[in-house]
N, C-alpha and C. Protein backbone atom coordinates (compact mmCIF):
# COMPACT_ATOMS: atom_id res chain seq x y z
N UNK A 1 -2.20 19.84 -6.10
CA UNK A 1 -1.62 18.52 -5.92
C UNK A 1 -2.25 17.55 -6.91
N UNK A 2 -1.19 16.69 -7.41
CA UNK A 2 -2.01 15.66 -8.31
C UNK A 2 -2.34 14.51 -7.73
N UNK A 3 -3.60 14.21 -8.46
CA UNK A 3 -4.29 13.00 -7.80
C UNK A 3 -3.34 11.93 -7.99
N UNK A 4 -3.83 10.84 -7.81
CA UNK A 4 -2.99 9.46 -8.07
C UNK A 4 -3.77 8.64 -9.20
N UNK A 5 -3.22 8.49 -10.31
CA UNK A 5 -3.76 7.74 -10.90
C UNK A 5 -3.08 6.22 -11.55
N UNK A 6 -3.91 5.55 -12.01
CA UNK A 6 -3.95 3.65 -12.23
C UNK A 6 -2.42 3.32 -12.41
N UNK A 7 -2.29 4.73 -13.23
CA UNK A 7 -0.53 4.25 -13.91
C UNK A 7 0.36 4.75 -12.48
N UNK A 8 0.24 5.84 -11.89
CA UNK A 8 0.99 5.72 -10.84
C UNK A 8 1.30 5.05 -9.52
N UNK A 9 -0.11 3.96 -9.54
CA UNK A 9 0.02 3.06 -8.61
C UNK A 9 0.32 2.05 -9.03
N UNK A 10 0.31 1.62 -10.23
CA UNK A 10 0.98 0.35 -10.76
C UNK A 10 2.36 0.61 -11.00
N UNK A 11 3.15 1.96 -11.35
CA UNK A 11 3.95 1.76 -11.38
C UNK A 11 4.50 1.62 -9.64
N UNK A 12 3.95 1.91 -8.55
CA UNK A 12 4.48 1.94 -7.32
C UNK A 12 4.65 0.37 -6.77
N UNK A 13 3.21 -0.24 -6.84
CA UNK A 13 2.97 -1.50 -6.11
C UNK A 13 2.43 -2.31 -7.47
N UNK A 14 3.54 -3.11 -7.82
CA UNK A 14 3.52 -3.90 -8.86
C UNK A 14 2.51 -5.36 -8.49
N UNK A 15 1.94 -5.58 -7.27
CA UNK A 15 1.07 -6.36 -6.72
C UNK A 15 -0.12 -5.63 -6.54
N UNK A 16 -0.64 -5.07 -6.88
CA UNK A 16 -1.91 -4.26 -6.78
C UNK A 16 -2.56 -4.58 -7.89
N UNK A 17 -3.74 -5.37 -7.52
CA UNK A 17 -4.66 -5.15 -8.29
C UNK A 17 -6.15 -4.81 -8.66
N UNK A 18 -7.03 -4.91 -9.54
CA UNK A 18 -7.91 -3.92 -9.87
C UNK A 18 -8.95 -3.62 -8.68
N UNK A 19 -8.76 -4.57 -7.73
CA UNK A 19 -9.80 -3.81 -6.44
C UNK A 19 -9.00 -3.33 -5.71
N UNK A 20 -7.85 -3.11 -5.43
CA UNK A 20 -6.35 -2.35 -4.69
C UNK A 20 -6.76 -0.99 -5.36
N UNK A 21 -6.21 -0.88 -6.97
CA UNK A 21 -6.18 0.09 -7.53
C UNK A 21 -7.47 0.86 -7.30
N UNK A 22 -8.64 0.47 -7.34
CA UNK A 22 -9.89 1.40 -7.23
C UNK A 22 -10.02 1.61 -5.61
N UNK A 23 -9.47 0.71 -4.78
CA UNK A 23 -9.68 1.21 -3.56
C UNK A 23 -8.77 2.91 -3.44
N UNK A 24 -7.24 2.56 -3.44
CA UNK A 24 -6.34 3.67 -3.62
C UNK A 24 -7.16 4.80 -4.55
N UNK A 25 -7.32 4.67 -5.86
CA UNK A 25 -8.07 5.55 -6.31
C UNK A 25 -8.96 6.44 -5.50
N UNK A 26 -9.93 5.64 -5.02
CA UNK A 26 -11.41 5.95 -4.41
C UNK A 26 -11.34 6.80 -3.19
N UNK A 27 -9.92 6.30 -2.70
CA UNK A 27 -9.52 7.53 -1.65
C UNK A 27 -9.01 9.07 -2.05
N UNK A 28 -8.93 9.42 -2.53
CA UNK A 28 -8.50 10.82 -3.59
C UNK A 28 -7.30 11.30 -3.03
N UNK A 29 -6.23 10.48 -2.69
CA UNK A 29 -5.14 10.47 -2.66
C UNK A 29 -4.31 11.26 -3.44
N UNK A 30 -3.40 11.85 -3.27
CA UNK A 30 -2.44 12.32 -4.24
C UNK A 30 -0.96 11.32 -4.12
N UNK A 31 -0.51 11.92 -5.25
CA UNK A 31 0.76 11.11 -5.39
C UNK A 31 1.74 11.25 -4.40
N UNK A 32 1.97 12.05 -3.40
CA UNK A 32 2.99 11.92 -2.14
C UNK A 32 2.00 11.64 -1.19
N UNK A 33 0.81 11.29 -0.86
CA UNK A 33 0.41 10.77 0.03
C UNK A 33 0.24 9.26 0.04
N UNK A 34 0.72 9.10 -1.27
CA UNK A 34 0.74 7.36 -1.73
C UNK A 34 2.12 7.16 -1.30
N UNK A 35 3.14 7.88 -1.88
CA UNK A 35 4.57 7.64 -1.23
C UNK A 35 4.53 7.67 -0.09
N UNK A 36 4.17 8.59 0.70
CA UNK A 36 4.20 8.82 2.42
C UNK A 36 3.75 7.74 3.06
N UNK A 37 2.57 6.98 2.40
CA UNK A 37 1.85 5.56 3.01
C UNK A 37 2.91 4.57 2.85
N UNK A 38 3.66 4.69 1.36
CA UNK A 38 4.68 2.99 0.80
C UNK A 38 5.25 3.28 1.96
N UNK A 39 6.00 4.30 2.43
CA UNK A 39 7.49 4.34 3.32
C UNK A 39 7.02 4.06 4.59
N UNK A 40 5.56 4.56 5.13
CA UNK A 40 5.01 3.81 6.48
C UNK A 40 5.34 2.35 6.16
N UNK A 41 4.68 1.66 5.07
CA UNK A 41 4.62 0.06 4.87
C UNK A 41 5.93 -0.53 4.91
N UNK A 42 6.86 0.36 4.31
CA UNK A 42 8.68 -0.13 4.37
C UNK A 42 9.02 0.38 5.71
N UNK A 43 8.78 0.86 6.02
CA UNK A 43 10.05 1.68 7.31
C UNK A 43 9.31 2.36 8.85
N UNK A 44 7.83 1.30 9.21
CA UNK A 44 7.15 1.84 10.33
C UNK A 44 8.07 2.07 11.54
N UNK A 45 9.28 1.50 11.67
CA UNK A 45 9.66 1.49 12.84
C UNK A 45 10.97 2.60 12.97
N UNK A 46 11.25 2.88 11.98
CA UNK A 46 12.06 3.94 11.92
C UNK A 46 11.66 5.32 11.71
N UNK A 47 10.61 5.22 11.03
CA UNK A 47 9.59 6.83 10.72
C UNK A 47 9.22 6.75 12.60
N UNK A 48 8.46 5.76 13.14
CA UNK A 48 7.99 6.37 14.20
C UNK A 48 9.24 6.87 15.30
N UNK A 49 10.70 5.81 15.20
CA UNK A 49 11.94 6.04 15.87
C UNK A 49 12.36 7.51 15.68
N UNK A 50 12.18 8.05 14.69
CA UNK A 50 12.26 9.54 14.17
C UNK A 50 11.66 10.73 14.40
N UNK A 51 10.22 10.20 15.28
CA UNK A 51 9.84 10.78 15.85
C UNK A 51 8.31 11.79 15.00
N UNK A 52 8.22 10.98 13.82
CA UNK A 52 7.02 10.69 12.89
C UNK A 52 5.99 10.85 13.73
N UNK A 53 4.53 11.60 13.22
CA UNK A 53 3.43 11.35 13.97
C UNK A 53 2.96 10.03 13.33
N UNK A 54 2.26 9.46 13.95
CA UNK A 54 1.44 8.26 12.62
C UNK A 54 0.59 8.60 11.63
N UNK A 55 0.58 8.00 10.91
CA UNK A 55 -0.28 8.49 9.36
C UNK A 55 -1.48 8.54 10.24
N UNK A 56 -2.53 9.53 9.59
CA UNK A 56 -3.51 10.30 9.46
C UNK A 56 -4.57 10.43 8.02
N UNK A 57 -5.44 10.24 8.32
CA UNK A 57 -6.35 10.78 6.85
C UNK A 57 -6.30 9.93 5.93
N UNK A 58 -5.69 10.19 4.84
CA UNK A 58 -5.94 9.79 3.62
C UNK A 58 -4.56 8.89 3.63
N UNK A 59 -3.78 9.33 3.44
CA UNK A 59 -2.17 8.21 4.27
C UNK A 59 -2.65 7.32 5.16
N UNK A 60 -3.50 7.41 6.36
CA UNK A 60 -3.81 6.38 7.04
C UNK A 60 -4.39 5.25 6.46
N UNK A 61 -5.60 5.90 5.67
CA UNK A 61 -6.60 5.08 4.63
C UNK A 61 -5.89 3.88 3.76
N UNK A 62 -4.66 4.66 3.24
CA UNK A 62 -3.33 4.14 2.20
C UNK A 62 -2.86 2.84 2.71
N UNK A 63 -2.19 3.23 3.74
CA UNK A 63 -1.53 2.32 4.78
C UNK A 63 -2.11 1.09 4.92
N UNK A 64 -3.73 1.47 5.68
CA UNK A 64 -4.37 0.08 5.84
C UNK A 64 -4.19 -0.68 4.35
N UNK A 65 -5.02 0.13 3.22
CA UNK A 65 -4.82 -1.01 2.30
C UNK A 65 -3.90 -1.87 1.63
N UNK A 66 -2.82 -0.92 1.65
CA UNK A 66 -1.81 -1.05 1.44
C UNK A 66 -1.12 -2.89 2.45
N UNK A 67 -1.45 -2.48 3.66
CA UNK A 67 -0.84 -3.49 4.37
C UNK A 67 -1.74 -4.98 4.67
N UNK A 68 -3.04 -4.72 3.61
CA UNK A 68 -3.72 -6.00 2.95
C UNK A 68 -2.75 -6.69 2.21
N UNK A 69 -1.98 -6.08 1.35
CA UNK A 69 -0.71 -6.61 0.06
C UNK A 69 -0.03 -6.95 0.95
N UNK A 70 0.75 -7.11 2.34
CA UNK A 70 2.07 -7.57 2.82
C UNK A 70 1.85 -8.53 3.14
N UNK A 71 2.66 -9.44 2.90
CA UNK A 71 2.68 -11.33 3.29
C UNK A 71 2.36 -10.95 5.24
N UNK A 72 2.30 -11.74 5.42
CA UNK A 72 2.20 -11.69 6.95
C UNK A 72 3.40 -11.83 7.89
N UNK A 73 3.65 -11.36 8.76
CA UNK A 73 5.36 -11.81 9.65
C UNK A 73 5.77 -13.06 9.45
N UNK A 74 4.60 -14.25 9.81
CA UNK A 74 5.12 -15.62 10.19
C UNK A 74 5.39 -16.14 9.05
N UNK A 75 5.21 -15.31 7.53
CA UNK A 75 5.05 -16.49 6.48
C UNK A 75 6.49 -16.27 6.45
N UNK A 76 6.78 -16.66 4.91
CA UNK A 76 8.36 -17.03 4.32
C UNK A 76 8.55 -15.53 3.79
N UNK A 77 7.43 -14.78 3.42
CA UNK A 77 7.58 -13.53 2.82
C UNK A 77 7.35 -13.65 1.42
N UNK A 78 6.89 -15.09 0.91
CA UNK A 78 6.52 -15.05 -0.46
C UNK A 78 5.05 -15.04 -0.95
N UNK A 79 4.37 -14.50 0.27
CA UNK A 79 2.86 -14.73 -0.10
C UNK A 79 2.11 -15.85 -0.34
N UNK A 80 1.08 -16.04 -0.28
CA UNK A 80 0.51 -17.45 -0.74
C UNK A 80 0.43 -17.26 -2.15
N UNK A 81 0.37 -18.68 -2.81
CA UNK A 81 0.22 -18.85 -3.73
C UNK A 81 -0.66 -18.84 -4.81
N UNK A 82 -1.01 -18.51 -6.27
CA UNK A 82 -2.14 -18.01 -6.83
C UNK A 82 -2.87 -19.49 -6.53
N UNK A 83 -4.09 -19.61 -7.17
CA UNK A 83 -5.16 -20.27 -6.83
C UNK A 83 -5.14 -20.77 -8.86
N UNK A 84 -5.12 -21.90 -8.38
CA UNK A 84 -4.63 -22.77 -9.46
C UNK A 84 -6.06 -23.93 -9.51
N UNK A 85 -6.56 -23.71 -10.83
CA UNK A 85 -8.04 -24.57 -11.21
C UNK A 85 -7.80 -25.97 -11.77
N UNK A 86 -8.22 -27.16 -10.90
CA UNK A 86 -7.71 -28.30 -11.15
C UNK A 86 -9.11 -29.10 -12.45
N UNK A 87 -9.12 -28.33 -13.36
CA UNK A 87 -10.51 -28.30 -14.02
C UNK A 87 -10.18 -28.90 -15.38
């Protein structure tokens, strides 16, 4: 199985960055256990409706970080905004 590397997570999660990427890295993930985590983050309620076990292991690991990057329910869904230096 191939690992996951910088270019395959940037090309996945175009919001990831360099402490995302070394976290994902650092887990020794492979490249369908990074997919298996995105589709938990898109589609938890239908993977588990399906009768999905819940992520596990290294997918679990994914998931959490992964769901550091998602805006939160209550926001607008556009994330907060970068941090802008009034300098």
């Amino acid at each position: 199985m191939k690992r996951v590397t910088r270019d395959d997570i940037t090309k996945a999660i175009s919001s990831a960055d360099d402490v995302t990427i070394a976290q994902i890295i650092g887990t020794g993930a492979t490249v369908d256990e990074l997919a298996e985590a995105l589709a938990w983050i898109a589609n938890d309620e239908p993977m588990m409706n399906a009768g999905r076990p819940l992520a596990t292991g290294r997918v679990r690991e994914l998931v959490d970080i992964l769901a550091e990057l998602e805006p939160d329910d209550d926001e607008d869904g556009q994330g907060a905004p970068a941090a802008v230096s009034q300098g």
